[in-house]
Protein backbone atom coordinates (compact mmCIF):
# COMPACT_ATOMS: atom_id res chain seq x y z
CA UNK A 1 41.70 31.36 -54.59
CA UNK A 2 42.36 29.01 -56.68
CA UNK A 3 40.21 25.83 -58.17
CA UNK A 4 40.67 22.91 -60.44
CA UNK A 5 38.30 21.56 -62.67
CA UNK A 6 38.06 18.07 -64.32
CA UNK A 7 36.84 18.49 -67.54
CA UNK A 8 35.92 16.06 -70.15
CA UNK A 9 38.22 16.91 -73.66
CA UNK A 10 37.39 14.47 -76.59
CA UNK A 11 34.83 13.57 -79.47
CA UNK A 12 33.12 10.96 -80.69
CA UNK A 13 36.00 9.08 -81.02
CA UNK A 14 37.29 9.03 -77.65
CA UNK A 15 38.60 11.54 -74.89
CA UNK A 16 39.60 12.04 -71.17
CA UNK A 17 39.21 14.22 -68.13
CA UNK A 18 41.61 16.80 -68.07
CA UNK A 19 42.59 18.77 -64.91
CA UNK A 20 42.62 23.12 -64.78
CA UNK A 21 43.51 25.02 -62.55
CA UNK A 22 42.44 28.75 -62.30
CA UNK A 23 41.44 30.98 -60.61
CA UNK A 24 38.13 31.48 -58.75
CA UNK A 25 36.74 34.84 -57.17
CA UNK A 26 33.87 35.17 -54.41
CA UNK A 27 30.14 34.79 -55.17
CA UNK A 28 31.53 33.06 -58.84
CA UNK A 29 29.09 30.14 -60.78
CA UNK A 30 30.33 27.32 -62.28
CA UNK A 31 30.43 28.47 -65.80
CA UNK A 32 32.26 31.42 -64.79
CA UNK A 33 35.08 29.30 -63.79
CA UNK A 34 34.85 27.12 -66.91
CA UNK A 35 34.97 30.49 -69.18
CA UNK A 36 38.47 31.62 -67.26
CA UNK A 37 39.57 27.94 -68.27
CA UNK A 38 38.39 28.76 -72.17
CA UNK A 39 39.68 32.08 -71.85
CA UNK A 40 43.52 31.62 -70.44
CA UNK A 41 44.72 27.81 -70.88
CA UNK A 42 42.06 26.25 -73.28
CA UNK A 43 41.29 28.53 -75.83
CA UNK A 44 39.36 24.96 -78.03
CA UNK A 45 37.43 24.44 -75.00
CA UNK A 46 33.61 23.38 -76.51
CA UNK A 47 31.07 24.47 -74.04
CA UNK A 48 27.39 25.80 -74.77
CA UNK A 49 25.84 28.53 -73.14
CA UNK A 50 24.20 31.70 -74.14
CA UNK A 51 21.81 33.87 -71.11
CA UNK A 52 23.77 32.83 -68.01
CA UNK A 53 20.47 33.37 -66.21
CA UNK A 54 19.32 30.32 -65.54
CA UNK A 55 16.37 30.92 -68.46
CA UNK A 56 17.76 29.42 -71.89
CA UNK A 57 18.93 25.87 -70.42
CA UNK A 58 22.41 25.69 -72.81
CA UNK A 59 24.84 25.27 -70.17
CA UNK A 60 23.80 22.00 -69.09
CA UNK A 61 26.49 19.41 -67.95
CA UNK A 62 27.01 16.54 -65.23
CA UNK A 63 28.72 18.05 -62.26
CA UNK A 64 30.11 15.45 -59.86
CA UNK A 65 27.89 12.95 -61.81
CA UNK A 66 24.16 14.79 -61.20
CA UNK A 67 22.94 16.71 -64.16
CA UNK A 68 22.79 20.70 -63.53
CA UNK A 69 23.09 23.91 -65.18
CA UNK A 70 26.39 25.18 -64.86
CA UNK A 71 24.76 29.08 -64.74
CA UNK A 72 23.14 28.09 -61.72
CA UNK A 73 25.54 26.21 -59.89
CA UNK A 74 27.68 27.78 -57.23
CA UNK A 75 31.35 27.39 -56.72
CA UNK A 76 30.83 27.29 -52.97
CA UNK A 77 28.54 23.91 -52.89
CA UNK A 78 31.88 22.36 -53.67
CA UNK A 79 34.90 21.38 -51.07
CA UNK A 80 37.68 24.36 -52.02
CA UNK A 81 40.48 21.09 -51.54
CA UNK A 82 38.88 18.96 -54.26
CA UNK A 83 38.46 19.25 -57.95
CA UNK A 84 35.19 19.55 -59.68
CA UNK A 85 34.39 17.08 -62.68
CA UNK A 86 32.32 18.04 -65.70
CA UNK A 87 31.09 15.55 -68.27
CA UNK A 88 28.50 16.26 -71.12
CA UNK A 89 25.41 14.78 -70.82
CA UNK A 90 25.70 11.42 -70.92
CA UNK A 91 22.19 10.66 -72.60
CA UNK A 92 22.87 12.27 -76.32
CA UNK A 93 25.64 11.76 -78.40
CA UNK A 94 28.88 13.85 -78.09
CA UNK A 95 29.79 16.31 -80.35
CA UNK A 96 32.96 17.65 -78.76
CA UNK A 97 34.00 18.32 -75.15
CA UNK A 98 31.05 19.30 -73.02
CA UNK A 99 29.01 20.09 -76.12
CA UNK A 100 25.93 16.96 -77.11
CA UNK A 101 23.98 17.10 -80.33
CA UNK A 102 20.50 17.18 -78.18
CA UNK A 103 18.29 16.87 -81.70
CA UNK A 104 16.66 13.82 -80.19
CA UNK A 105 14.14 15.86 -78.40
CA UNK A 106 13.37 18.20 -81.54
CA UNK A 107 12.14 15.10 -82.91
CA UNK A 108 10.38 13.91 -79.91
CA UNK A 109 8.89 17.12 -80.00
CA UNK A 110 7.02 16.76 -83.43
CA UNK A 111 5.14 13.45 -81.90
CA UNK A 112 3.22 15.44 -79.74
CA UNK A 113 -0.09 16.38 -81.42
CA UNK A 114 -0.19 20.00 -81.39
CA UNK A 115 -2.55 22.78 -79.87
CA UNK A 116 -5.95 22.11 -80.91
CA UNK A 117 -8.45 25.62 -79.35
CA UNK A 118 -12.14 25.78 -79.61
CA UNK A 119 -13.58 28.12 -81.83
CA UNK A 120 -13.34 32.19 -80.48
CA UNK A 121 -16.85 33.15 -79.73
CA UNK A 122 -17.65 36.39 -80.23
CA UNK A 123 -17.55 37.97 -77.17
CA UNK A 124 -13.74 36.03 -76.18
CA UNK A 125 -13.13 32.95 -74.09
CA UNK A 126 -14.46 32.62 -70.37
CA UNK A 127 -11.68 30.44 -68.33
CA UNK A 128 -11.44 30.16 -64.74
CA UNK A 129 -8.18 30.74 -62.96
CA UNK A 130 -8.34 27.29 -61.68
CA UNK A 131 -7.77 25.61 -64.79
CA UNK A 132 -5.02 28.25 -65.78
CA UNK A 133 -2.67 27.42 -62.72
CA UNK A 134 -2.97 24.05 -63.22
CA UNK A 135 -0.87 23.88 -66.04
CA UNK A 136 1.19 27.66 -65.44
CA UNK A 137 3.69 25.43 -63.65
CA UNK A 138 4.83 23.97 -67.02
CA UNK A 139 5.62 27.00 -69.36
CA UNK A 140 7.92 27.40 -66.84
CA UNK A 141 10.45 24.78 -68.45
CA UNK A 142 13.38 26.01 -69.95
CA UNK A 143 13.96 22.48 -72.26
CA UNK A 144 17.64 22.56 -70.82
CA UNK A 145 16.59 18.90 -71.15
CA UNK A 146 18.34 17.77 -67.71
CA UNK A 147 15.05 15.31 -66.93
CA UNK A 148 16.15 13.84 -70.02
CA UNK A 149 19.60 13.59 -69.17
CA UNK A 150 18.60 11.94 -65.99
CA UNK A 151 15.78 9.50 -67.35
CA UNK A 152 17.15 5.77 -67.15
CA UNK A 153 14.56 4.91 -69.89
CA UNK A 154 16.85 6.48 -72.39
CA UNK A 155 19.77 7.51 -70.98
CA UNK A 156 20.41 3.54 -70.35
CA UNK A 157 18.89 1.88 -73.26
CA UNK A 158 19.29 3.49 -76.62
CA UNK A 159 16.42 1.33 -78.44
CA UNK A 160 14.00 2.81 -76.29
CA UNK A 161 14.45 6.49 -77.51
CA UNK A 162 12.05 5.04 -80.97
CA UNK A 163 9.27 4.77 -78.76
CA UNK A 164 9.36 6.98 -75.56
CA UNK A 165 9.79 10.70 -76.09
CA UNK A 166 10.87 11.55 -72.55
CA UNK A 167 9.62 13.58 -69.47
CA UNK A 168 9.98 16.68 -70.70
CA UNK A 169 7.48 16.04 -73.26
CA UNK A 170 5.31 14.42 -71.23
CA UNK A 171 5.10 17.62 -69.58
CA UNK A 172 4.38 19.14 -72.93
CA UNK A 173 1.65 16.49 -73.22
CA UNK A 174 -0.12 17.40 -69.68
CA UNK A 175 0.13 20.94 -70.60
CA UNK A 176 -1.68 20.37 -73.64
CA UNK A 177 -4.31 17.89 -72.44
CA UNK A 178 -5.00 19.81 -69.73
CA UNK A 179 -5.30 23.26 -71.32
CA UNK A 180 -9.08 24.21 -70.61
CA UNK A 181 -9.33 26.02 -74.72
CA UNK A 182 -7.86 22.75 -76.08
CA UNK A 183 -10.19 20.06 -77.80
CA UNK A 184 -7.68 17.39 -78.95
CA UNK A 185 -7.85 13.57 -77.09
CA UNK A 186 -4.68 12.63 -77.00
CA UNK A 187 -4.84 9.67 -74.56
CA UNK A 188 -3.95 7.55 -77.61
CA UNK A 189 -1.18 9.61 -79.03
CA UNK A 190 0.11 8.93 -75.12
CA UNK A 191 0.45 5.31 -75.56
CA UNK A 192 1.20 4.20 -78.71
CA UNK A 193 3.15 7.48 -80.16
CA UNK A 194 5.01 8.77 -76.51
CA UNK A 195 5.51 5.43 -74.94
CA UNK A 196 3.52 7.09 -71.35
CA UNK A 197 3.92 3.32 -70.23
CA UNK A 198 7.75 3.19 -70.20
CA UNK A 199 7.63 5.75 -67.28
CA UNK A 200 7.80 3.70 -64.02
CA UNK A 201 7.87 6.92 -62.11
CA UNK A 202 11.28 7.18 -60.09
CA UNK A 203 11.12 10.99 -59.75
CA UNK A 204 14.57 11.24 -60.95
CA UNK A 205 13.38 13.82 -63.32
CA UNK A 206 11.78 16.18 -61.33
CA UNK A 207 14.65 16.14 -58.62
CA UNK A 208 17.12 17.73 -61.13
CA UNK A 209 14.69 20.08 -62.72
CA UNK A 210 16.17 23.44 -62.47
CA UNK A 211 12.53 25.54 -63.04
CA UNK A 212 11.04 22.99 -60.13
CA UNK A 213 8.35 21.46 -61.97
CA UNK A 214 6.89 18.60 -60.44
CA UNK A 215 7.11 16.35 -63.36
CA UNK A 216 6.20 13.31 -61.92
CA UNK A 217 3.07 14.24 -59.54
CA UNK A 218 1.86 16.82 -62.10
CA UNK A 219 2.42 15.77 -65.20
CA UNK A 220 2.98 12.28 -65.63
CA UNK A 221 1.29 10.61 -63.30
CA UNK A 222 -2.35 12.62 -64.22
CA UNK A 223 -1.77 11.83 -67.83
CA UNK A 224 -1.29 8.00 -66.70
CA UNK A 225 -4.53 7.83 -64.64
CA UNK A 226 -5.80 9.46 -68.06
CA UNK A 227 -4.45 6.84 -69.71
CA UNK A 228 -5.81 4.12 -67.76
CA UNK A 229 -9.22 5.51 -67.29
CA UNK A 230 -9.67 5.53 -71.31
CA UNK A 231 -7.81 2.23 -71.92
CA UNK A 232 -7.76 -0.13 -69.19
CA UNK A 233 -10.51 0.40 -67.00
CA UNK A 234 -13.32 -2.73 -67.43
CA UNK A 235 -16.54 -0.32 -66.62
CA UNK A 236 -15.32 1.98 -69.04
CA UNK A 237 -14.88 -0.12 -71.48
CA UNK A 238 -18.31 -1.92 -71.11
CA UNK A 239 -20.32 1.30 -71.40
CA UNK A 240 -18.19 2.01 -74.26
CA UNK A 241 -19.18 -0.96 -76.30
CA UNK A 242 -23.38 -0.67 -74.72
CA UNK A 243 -23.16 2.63 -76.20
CA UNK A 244 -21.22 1.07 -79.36
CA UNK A 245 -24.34 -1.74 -79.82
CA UNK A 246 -26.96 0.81 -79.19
């Protein structure tokens, strides 16, 4: 059978869709198709990938406008009679084709105050299994930085990528804070380094998250109520300054 793709060709400069048509087999992904386009009519084709698994989060690209991963995305969610559009991710800057330099979130990445363990007693650490599931659910990101993608914050205003890193590293941040070895506060580092109040929690991120992390409701929103017990709550701040005069 064959399918045609629309795929965006262009640079920095400028660019268009351009329409493919190949040829598409049974049980096939998305970047399977888009690798027959590379490999018989567009040999300059730019696309990243690298595991095709679903685990290294390279092959990210807007498919009929919502951010996926093109590894994971099945040619048979789409109508056979209509074409299928790919378009980099909007948020970052294009390089070439369906290729975005993502370096933005290495940077974001070096606000977050790092790993900070108690001391190793002699006999090893004691944690409960409680406190390790709480935060298992976030090693299991992939940074194939779709939340990003998604996140009007900065995918719609460009100033505010100075001051708010993003949802995937306020995921980073939860899984920090809420390590049970870890001895860092970073409630501070949350609001005036990471920009925690820019979030106004839409849940946009964690509906294209391709590992299913609950971004929002696990991550975010507990590090805001963190937030807001340290900073803005009035009987916290008046034993705070009783204990300051005493």
């Amino acid at each position: 059978m064959n399918r045609t793709l629309r795929i965006w060709r262009g640079d920095r400069t400028g660019g268009r869709f351009v329409e493919y048509t190949v040829e598409q087999f049974d049980g096939e992904v998305l970047l399977d198709v888009v690798h027959r386009v590379q490999a018989t009519v567009a040999p300059d084709l730019a696309v990243r990938w690298n595991c095709k698994a679903g685990k290294c989060g390279s092959c990210s690209a807007e498919v009929d406008g919502r951010p996926r991963l093109m590894c994971m995305t099945r040619m048979r969610l789409f109508p056979p009679d209509q074409p299928v559009t790919i378009a980099p991710l909007h948020t970052f800057p294009l390089q070439k084709d369906l290729v975005t330099d993502v370096s933005f979130n290495y940077r974001a990445a070096q606000k977050v105050p790092a790993f900070a363990p108690k001391e190793r007693p002699g006999d090893g650490h004691r944690v409960d299994q409680v406190d390790v599931g709480r935060i298992q659910e976030f090693h299991r990101c992939i940074e194939c930085f779709l939340c990003q993608d998604v996140c009007h914050v900065i995918r719609d205003h460009e100033e505010n990528k100075a001051a708010f890193v993003g949802p995937r590293f306020m995921v980073r941040l939860a899984e920090l804070e809420m390590h049970p070895l870890d001895t860092a506060d970073r409630r501070a580092a949350a609001v005036e380094l990471l920009g925690i109040g820019y979030c106004n929690i839409t849940k946009c991120c964690t509906e294209v998250c391709p590992a299913s992390i609950a971004i929002t409701d696990n991550a975010i929103i507990p590090m805001k109520e963190r937030v807001a017990d340290r900073f803005f709550d009035p009987l916290g701040w008046l034993f705070r300054a009783i204990g300051r005069r005493r």
